[in-house]
Protein backbone atom coordinates (compact mmCIF):
# COMPACT_ATOMS: atom_id res chain seq x y z
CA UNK A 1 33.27 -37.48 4.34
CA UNK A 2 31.98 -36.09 8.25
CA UNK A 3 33.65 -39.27 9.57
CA UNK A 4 37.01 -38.85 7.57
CA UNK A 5 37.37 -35.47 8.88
CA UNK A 6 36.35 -36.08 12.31
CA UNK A 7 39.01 -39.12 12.66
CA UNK A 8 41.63 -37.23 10.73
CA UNK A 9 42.46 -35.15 14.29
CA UNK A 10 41.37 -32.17 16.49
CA UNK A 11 41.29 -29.34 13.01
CA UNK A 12 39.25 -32.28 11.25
CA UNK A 13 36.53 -32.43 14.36
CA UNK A 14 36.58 -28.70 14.49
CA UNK A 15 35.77 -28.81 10.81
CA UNK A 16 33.20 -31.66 10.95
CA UNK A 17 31.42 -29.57 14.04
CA UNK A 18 31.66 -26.73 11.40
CA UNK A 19 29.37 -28.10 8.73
CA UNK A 20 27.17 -30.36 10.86
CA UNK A 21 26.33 -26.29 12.78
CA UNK A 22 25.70 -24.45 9.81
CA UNK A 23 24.02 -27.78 7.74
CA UNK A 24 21.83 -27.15 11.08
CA UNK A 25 21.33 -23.55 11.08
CA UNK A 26 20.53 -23.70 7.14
CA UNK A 27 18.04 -26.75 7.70
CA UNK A 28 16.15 -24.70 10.02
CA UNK A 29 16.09 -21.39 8.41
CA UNK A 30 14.42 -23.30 5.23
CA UNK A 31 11.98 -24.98 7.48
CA UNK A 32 11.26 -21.36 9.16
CA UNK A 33 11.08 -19.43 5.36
CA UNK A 34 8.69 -22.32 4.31
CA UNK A 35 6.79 -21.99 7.30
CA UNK A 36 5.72 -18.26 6.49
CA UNK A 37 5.54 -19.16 2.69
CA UNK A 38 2.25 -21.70 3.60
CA UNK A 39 0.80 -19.38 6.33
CA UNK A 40 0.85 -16.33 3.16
CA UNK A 41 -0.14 -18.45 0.80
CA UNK A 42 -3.23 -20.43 2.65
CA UNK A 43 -3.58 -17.20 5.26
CA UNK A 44 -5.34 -15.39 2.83
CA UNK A 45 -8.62 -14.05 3.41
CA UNK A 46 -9.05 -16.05 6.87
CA UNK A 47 -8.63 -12.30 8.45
CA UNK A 48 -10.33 -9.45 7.10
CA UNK A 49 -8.41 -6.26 7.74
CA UNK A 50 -11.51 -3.49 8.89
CA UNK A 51 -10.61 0.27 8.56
CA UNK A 52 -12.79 2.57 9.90
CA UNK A 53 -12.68 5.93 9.05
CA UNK A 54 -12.70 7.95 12.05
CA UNK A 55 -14.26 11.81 12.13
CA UNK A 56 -12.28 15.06 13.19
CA UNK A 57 -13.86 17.23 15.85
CA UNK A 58 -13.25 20.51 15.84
CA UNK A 59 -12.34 22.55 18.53
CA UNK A 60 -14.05 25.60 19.70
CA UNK A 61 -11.39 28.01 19.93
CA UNK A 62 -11.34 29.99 22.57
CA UNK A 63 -13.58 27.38 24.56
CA UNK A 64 -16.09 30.10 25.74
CA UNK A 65 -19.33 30.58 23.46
CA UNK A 66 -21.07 34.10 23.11
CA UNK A 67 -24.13 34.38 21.15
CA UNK A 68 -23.61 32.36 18.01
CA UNK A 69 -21.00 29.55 17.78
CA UNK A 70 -20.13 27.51 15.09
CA UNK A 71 -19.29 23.88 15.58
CA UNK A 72 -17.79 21.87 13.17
CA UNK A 73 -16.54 18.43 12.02
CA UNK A 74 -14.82 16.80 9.00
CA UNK A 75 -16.15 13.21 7.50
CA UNK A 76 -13.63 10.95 5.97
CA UNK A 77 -16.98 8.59 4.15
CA UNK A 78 -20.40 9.07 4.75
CA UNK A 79 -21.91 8.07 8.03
CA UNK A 80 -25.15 8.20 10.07
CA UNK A 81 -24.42 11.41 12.75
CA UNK A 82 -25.98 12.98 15.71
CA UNK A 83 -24.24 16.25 16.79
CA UNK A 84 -25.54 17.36 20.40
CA UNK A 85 -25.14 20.10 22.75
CA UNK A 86 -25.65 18.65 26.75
CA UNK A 87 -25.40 20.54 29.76
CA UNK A 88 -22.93 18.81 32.80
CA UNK A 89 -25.25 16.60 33.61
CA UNK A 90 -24.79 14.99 30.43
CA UNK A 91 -28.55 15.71 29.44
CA UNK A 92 -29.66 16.82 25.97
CA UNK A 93 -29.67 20.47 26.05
CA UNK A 94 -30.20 20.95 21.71
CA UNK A 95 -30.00 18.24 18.83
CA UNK A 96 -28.50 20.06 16.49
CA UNK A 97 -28.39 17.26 13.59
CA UNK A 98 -29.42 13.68 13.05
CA UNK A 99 -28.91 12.04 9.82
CA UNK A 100 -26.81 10.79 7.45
CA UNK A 101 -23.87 13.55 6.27
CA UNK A 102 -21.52 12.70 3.21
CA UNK A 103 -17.75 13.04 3.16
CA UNK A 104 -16.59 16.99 3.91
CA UNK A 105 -16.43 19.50 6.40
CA UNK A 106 -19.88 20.28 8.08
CA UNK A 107 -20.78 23.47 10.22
CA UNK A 108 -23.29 23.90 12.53
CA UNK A 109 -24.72 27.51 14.34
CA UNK A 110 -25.49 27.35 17.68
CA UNK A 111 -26.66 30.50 19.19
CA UNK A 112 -25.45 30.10 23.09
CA UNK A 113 -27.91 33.25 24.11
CA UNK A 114 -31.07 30.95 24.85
CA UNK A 115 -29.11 29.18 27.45
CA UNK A 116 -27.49 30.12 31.03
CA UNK A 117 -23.84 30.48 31.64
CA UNK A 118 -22.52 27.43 32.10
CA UNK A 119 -20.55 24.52 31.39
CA UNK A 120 -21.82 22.60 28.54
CA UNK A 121 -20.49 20.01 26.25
CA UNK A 122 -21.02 19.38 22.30
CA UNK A 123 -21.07 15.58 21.59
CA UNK A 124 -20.29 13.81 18.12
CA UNK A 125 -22.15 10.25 18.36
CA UNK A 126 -21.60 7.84 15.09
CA UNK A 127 -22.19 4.35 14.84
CA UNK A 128 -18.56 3.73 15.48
CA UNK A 129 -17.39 6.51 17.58
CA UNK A 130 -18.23 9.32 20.28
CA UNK A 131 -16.69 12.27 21.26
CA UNK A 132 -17.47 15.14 23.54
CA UNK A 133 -15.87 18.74 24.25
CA UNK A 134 -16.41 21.21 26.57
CA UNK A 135 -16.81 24.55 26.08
CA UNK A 136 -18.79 27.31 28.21
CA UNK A 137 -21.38 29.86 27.79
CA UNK A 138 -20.29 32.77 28.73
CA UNK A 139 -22.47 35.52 27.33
């Protein structure tokens, strides 16, 4: 039928061009869906999606302390936690808990009038994350 068409004159090699392009086009989007059906089908479990739950550190608003602060965070799953208070030198001024918390919001006192004005930092450490703030003691 292609070489009817083409010989019949310049509409019939216009047409043959025609079907041979989208024959093409058609051939090649089937190759490309069956592509992505075998990588879904024999992708599966090869890569194991790993979501960590991250903590939210409070902030100490305003950042100044005077005489007792409360610190805070919130746990999305329960996790082994240190919560620290260091001093710009980024040694350990106060541990002020080390353990293993549950889900939830957790509070901790701090009472800022054992220590000199300052600049000072509270620290979350996990197993999977970190995160320190300053604040200052300002009493």
């Amino acid at each position: 039928m292609l070489r009817e068409l083409w010989y019949s004159g310049t509409w019939g090699r216009i047409a043959a061009n025609v079907i041979v392009g989208v024959s093409a086009f058609v051939a090649l989007y089937l190759l490309y869906v069956g592509y992505r059906k075998l990588i879904a089908i024999y992708g599966r479990g090869k890569r194991k999606k790993i979501t960590v739950k991250y903590a939210d550190v409070f902030e100490l608003k305003p950042p100044f302390a005077k005489g007792t602060v409360q610190f805070g965070f919130e746990l999305k799953e329960e996790t082994n936690v240190e919560f620290n208070i260091l001093d710009r030198n980024d040694q350990l001024v106060e541990n002020l808990f080390k353990g293993t918390l549950k889900e939830g919001i957790h509070p901790f006192i701090f009472d800022s009038t054992k220590y000199k004005n300052n600049i000072y930092y509270y620290q979350y450490l996990s197993d999977v994350q970190k995160i320190s703030k300053k604040f200052i003691i300002d009493n």
